[in-house]
PDB file of N, CA and C in Angstrom:
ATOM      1  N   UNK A   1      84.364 106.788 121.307  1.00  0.00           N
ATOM      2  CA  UNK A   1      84.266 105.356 121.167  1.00  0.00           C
ATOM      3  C   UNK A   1      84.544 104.979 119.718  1.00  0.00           C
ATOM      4  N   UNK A   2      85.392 104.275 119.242  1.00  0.00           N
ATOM      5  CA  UNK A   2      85.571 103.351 118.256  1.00  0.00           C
ATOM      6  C   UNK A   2      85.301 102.164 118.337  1.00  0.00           C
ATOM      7  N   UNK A   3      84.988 101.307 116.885  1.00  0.00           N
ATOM      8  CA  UNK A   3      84.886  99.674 117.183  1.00  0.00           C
ATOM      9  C   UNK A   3      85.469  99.845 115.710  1.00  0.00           C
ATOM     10  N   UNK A   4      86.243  98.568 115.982  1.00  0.00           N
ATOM     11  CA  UNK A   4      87.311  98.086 114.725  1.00  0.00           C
ATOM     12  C   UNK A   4      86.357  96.822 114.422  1.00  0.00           C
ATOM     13  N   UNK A   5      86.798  96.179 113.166  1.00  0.00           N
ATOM     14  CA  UNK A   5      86.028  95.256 112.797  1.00  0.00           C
ATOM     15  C   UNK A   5      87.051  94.684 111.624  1.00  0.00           C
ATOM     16  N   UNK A   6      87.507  94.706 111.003  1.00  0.00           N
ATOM     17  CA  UNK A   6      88.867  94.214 109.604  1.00  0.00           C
ATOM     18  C   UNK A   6      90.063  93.811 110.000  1.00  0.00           C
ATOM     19  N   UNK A   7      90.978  93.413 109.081  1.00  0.00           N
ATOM     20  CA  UNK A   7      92.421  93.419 108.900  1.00  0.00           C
ATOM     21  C   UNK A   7      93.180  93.836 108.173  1.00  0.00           C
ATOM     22  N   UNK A   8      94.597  94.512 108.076  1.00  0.00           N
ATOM     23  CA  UNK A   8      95.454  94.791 107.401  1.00  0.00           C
ATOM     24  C   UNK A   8      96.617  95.628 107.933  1.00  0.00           C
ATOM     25  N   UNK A   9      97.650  95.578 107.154  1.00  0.00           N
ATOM     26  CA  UNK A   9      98.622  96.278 107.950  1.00  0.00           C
ATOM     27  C   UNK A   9      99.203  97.515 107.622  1.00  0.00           C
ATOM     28  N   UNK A  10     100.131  98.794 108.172  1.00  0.00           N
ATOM     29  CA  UNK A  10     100.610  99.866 107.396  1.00  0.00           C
ATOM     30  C   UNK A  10     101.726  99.912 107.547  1.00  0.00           C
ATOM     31  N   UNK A  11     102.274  99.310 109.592  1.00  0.00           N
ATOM     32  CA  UNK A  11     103.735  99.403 109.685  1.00  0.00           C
ATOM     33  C   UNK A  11     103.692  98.469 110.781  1.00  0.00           C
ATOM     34  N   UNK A  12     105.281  97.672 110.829  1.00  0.00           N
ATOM     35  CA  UNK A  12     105.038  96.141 111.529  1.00  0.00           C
ATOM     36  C   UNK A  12     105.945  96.905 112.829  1.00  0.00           C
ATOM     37  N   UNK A  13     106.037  96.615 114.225  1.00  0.00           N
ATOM     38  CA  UNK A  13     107.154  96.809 114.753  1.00  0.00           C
ATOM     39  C   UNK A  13     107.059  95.163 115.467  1.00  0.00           C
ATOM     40  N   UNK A  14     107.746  94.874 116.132  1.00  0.00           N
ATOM     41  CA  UNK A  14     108.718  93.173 116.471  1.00  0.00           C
ATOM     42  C   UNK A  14     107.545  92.427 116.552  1.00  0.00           C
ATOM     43  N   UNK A  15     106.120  92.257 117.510  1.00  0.00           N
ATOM     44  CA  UNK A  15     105.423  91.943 117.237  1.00  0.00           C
ATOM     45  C   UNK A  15     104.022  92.126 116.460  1.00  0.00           C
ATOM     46  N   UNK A  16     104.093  93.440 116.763  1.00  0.00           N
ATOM     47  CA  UNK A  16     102.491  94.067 116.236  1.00  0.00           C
ATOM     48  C   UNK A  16     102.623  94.942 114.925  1.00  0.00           C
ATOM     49  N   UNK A  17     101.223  94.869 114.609  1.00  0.00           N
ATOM     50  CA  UNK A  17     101.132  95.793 113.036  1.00  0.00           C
ATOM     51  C   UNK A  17     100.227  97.201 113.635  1.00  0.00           C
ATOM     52  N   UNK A  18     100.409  98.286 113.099  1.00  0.00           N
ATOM     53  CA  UNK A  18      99.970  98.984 113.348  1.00  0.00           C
ATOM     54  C   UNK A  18      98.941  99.692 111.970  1.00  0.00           C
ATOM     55  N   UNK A  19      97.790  99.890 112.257  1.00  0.00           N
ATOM     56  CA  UNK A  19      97.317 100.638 111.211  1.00  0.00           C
ATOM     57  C   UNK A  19      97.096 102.287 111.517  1.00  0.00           C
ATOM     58  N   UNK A  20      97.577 102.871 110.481  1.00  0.00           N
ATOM     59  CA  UNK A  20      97.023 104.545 110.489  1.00  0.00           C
ATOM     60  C   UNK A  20      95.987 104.857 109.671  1.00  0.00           C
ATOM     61  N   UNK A  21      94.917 105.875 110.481  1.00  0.00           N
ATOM     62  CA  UNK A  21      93.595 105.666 110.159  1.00  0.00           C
ATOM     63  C   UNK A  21      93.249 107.583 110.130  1.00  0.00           C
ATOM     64  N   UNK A  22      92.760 108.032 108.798  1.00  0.00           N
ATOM     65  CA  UNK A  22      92.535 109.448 108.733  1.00  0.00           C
ATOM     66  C   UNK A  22      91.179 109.103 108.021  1.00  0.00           C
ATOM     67  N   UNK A  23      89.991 110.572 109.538  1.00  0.00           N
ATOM     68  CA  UNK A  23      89.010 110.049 108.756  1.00  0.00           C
ATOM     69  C   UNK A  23      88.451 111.348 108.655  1.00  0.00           C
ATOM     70  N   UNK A  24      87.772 111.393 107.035  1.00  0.00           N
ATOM     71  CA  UNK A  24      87.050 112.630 106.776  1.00  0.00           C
ATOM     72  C   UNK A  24      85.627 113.056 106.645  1.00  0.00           C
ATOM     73  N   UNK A  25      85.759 114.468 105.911  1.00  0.00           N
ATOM     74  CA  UNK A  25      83.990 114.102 106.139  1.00  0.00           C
ATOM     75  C   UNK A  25      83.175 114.185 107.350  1.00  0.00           C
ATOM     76  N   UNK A  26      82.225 114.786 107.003  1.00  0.00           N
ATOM     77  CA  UNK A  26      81.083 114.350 108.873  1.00  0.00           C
ATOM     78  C   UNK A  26      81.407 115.721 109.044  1.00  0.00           C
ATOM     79  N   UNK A  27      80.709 116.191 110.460  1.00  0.00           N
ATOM     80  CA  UNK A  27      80.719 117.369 110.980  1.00  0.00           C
ATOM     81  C   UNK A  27      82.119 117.981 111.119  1.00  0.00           C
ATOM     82  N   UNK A  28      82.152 119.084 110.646  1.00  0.00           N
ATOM     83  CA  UNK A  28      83.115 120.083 110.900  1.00  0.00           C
ATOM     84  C   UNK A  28      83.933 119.833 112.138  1.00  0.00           C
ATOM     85  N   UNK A  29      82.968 120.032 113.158  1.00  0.00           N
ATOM     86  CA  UNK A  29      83.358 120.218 114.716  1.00  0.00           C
ATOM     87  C   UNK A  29      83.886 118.926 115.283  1.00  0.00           C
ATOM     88  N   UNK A  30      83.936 118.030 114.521  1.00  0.00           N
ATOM     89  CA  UNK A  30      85.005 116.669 115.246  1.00  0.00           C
ATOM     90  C   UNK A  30      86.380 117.067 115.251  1.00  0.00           C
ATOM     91  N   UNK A  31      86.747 117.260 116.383  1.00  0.00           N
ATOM     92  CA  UNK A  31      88.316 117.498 116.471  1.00  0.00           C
ATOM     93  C   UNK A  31      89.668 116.940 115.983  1.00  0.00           C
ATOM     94  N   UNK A  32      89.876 117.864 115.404  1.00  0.00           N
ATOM     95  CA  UNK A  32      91.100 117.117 114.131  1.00  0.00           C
ATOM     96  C   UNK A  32      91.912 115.885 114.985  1.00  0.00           C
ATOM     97  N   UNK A  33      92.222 115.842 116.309  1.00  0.00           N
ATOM     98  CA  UNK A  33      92.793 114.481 117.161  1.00  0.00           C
ATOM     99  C   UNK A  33      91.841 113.296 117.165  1.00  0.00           C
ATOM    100  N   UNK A  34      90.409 113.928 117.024  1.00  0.00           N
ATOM    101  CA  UNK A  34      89.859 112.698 116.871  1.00  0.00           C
ATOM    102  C   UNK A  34      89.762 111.942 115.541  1.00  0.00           C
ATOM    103  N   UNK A  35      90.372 112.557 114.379  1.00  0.00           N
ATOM    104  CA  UNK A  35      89.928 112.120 113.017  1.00  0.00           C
ATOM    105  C   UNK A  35      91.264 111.414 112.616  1.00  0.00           C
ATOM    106  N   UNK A  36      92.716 111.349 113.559  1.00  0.00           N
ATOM    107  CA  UNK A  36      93.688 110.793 113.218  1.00  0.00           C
ATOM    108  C   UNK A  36      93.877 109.329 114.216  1.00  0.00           C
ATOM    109  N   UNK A  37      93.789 108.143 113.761  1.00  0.00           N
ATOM    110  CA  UNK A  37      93.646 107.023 114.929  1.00  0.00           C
ATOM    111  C   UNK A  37      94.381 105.830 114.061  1.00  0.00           C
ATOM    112  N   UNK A  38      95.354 104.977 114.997  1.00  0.00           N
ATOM    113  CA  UNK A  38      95.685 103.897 115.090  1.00  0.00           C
ATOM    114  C   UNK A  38      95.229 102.528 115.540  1.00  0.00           C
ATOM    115  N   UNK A  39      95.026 102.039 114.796  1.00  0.00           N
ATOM    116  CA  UNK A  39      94.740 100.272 115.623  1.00  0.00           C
ATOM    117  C   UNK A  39      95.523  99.253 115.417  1.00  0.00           C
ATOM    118  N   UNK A  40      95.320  98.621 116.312  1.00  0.00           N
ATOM    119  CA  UNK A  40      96.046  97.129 115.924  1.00  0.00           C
ATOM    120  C   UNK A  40      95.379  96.054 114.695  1.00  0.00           C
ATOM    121  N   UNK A  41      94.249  96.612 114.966  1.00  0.00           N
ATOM    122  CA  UNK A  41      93.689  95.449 113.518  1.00  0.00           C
ATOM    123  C   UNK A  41      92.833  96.482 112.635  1.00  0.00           C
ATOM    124  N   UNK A  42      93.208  96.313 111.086  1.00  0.00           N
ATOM    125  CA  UNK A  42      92.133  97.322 110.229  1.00  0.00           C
ATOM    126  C   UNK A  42      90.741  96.780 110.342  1.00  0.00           C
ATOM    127  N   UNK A  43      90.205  98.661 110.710  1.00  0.00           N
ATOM    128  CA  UNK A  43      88.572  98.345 111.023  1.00  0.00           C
ATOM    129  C   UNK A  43      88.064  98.321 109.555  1.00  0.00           C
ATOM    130  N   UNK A  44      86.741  98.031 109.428  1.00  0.00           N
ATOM    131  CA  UNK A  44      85.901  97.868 107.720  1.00  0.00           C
ATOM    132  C   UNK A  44      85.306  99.005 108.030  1.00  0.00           C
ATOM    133  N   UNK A  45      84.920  99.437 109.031  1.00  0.00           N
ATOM    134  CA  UNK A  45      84.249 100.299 109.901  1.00  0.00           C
ATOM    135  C   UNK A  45      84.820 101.265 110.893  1.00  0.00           C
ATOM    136  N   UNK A  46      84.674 102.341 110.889  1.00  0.00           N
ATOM    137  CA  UNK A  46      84.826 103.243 112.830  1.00  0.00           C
ATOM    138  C   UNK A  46      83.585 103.964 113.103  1.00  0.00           C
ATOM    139  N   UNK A  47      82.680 104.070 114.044  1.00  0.00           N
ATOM    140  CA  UNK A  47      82.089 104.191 115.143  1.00  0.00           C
ATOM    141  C   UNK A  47      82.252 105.013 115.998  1.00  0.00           C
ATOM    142  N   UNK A  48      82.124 106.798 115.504  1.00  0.00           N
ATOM    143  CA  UNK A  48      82.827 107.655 116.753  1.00  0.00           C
ATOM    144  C   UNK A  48      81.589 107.965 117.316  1.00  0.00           C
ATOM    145  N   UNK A  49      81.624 108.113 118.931  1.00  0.00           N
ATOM    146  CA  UNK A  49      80.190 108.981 119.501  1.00  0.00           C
ATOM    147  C   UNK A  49      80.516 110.419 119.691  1.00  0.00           C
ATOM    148  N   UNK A  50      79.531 111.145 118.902  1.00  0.00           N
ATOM    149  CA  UNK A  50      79.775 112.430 118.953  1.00  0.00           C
ATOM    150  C   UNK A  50      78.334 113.053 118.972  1.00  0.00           C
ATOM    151  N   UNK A  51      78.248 113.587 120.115  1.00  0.00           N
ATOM    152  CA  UNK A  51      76.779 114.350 120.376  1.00  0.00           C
ATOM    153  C   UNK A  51      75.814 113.935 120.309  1.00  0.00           C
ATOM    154  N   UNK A  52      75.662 112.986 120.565  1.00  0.00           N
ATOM    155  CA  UNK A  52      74.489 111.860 120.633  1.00  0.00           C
ATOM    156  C   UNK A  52      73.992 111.139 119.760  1.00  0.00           C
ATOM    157  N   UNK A  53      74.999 110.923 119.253  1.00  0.00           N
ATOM    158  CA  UNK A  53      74.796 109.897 118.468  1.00  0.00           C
ATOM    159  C   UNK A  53      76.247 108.940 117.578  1.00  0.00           C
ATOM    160  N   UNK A  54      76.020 108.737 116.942  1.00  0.00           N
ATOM    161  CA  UNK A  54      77.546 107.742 115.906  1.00  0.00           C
ATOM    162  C   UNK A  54      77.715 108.896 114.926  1.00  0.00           C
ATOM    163  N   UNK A  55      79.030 108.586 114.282  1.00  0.00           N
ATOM    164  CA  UNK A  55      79.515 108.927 112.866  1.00  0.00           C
ATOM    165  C   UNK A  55      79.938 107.665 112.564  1.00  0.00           C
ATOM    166  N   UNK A  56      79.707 107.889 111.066  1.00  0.00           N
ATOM    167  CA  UNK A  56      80.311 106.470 110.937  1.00  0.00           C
ATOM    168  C   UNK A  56      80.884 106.700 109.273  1.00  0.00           C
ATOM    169  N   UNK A  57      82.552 105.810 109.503  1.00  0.00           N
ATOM    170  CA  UNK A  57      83.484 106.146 108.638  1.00  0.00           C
ATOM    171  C   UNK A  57      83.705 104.826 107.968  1.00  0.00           C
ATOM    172  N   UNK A  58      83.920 104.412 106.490  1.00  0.00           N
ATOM    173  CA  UNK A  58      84.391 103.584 105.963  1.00  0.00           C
ATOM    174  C   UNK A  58      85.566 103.681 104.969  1.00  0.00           C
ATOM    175  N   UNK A  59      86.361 102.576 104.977  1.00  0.00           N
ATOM    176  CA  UNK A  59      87.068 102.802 103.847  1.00  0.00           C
ATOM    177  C   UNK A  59      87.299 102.987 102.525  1.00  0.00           C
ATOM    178  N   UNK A  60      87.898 104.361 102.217  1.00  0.00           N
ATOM    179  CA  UNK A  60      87.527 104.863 100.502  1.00  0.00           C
ATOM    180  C   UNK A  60      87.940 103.795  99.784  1.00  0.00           C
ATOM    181  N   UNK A  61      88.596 102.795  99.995  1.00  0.00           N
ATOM    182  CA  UNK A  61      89.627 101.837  99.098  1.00  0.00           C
ATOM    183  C   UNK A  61      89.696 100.705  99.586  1.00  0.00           C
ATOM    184  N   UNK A  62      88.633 100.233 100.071  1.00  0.00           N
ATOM    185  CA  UNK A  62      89.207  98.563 100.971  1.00  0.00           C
ATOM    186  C   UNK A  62      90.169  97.622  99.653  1.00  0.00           C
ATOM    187  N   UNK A  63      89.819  97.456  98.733  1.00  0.00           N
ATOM    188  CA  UNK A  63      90.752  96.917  97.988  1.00  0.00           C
ATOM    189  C   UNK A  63      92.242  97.166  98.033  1.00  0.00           C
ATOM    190  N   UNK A  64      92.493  98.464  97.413  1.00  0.00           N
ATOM    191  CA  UNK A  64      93.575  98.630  97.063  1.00  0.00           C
ATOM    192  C   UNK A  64      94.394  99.200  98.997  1.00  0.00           C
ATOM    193  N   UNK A  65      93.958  98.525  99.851  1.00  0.00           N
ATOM    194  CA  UNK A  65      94.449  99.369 101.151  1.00  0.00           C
ATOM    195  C   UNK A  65      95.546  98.483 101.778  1.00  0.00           C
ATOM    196  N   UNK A  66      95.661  96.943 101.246  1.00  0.00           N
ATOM    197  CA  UNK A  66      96.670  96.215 101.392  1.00  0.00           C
ATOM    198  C   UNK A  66      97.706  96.636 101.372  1.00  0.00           C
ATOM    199  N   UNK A  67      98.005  97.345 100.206  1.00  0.00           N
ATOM    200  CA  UNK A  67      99.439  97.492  99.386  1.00  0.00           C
ATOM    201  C   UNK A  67      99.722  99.276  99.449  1.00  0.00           C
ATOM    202  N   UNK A  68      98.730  99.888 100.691  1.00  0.00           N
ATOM    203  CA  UNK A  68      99.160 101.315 100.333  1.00  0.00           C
ATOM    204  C   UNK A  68      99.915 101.561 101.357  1.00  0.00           C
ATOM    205  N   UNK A  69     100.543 103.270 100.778  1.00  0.00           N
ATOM    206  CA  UNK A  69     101.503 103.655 102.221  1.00  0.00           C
ATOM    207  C   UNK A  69     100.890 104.582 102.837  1.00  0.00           C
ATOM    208  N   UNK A  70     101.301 105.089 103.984  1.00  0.00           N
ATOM    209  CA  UNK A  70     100.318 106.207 105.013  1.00  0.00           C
ATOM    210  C   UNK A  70      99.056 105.716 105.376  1.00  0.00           C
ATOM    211  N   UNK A  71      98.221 106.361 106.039  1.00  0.00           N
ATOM    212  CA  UNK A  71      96.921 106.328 106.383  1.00  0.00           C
ATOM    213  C   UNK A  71      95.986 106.142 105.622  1.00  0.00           C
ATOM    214  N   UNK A  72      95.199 105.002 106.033  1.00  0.00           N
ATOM    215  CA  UNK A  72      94.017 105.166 105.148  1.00  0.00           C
ATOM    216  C   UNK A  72      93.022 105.530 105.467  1.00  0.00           C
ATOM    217  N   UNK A  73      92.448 106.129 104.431  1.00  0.00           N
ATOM    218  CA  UNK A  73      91.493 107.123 104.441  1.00  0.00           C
ATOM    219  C   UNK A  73      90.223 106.614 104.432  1.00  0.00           C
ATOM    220  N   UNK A  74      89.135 106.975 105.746  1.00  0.00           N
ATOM    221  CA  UNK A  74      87.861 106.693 105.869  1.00  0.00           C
ATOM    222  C   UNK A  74      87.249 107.590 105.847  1.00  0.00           C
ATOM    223  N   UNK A  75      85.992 107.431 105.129  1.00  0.00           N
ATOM    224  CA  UNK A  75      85.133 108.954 104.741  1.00  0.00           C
ATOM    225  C   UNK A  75      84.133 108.743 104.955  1.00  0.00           C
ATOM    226  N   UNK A  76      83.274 109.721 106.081  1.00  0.00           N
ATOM    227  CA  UNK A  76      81.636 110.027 106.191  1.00  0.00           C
ATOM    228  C   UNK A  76      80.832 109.019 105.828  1.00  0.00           C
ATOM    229  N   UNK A  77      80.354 108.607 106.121  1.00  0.00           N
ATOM    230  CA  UNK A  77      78.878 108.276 104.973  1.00  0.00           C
ATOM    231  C   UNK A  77      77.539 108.193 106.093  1.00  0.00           C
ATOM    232  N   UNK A  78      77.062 108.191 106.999  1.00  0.00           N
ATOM    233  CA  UNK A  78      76.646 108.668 107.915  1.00  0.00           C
ATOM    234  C   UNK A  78      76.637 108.853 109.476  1.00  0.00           C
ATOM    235  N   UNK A  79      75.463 109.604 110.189  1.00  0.00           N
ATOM    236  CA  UNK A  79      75.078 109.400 110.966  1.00  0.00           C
ATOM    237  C   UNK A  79      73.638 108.414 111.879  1.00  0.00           C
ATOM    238  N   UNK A  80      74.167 107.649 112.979  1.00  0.00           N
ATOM    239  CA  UNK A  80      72.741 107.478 113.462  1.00  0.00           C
ATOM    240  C   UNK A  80      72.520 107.853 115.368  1.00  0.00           C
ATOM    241  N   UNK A  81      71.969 108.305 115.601  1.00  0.00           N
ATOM    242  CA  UNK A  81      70.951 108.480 116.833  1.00  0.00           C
ATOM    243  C   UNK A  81      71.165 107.151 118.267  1.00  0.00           C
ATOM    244  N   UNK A  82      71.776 107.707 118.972  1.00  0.00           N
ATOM    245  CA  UNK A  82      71.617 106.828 119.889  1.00  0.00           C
ATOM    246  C   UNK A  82      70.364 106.679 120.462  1.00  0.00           C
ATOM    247  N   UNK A  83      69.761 105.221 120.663  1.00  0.00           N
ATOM    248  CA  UNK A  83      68.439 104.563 120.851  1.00  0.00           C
ATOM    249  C   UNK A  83      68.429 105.253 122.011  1.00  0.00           C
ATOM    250  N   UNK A  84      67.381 105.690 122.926  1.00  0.00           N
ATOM    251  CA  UNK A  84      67.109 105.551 124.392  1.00  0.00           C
ATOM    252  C   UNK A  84      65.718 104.635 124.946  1.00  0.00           C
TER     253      UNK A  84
END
């Protein structure tokens, strides 16, 4: 599960922008397919569920992420516990 939440763009095609999203950090065992992701709108935030609970990734650079090329890079900063 992801949730996007931002804006910005990396590459336009006729109608849509696409963002590329590499995220690091966090448990080892997240599968390198899951740490490479595209959206249509830049998240401030991603939201992966992994083993019961979230990871959660932000952007190293929200500033300067307007004007960059390739993927931007979201890094660790924690985990929380899904409520039951």
């Amino acid at each position: 599960m992801v949730e996007v939440y931002m804006h910005r763009t990396v590459s336009e095609s006729a109608d849509s922008k696409i963002f590329e999203i590499v995220l690091v950090g966090g448990p080892e065992e997240i599968p390198e397919e899951e740490r490479f992701r595209r959206a249509a709108v830049l998240p401030e935030k991603v939201k992966i569920m992994y083993y019961g609970g979230y990871e959660h990734f932000v952007c190293e650079d929200p500033e300067s992420a307007a004007g960059a090329e390739g993927p931007l890079v979201f890094k660790w900063v924690m985990r929380t516990e899904i409520a039951e």
